[in-house]
Protein backbone atom coordinates (compact mmCIF):
# COMPACT_ATOMS: atom_id res chain seq x y z
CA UNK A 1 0.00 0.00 0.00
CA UNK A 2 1.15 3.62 -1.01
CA UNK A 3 1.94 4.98 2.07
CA UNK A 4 0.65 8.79 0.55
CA UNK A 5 -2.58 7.33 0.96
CA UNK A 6 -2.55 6.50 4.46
CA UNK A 7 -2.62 8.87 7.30
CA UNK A 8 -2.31 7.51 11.08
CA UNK A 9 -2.86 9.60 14.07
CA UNK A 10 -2.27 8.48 17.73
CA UNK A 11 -4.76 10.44 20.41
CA UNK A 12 -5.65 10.30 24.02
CA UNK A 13 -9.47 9.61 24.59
CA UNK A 14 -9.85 9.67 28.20
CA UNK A 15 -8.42 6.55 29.82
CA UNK A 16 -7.29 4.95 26.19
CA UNK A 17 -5.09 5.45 23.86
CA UNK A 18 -7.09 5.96 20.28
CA UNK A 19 -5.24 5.03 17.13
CA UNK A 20 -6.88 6.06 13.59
CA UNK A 21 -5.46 4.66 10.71
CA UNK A 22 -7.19 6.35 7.47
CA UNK A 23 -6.72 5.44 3.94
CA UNK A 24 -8.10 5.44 1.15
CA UNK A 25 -11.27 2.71 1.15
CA UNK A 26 -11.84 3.61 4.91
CA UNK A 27 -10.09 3.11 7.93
CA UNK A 28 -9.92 1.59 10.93
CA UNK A 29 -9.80 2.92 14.75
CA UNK A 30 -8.01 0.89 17.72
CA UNK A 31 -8.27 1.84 21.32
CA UNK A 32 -5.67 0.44 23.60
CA UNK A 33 -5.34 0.88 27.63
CA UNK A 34 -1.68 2.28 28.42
CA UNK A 35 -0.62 -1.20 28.91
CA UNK A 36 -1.37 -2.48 25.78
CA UNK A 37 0.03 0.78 24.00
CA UNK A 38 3.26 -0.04 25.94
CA UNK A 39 2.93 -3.56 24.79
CA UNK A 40 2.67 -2.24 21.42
CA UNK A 41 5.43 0.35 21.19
CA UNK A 42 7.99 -2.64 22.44
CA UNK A 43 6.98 -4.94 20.01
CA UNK A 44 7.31 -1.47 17.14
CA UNK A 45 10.79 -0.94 18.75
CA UNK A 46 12.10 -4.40 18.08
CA UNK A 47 10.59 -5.03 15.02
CA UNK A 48 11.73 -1.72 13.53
CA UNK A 49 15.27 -3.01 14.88
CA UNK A 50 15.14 -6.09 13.46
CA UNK A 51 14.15 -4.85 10.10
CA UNK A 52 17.35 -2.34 10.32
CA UNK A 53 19.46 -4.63 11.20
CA UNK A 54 18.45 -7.26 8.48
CA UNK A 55 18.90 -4.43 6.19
CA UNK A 56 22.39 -4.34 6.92
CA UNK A 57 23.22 -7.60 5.94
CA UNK A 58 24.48 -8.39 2.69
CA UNK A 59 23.46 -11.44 1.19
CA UNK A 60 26.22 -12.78 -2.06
């Protein structure tokens, strides 16, 4: 997917954490509690890591 067509915004809405993801058919709205937002930003953190890293290696 073209990421120019996508638009995501991360908001507080009182006790949750409200993540809108728009694009171009529709869109879709999560609400996490600030443990599964935390749960959610570690697993971002090491997948964006991993997919660093692997871009680092050279394959011949």
């Amino acid at each position: 997917m073209d990421g120019k067509n996508r638009r995501i915004n991360v908001d507080i809405e009182r006790k949750w954490m409200r993540i809108t993801i728009d694009h171009c058919v529709g869109g879709e709205i999560l609400k996490l509690n600030i443990d599964e937002a935390k749960n959610l930003k570690e697993q971002l953190d090491n997948t964006i890591e991993d997919h660093l890293q692997r871009q680092n290696i050279r394959i011949d």
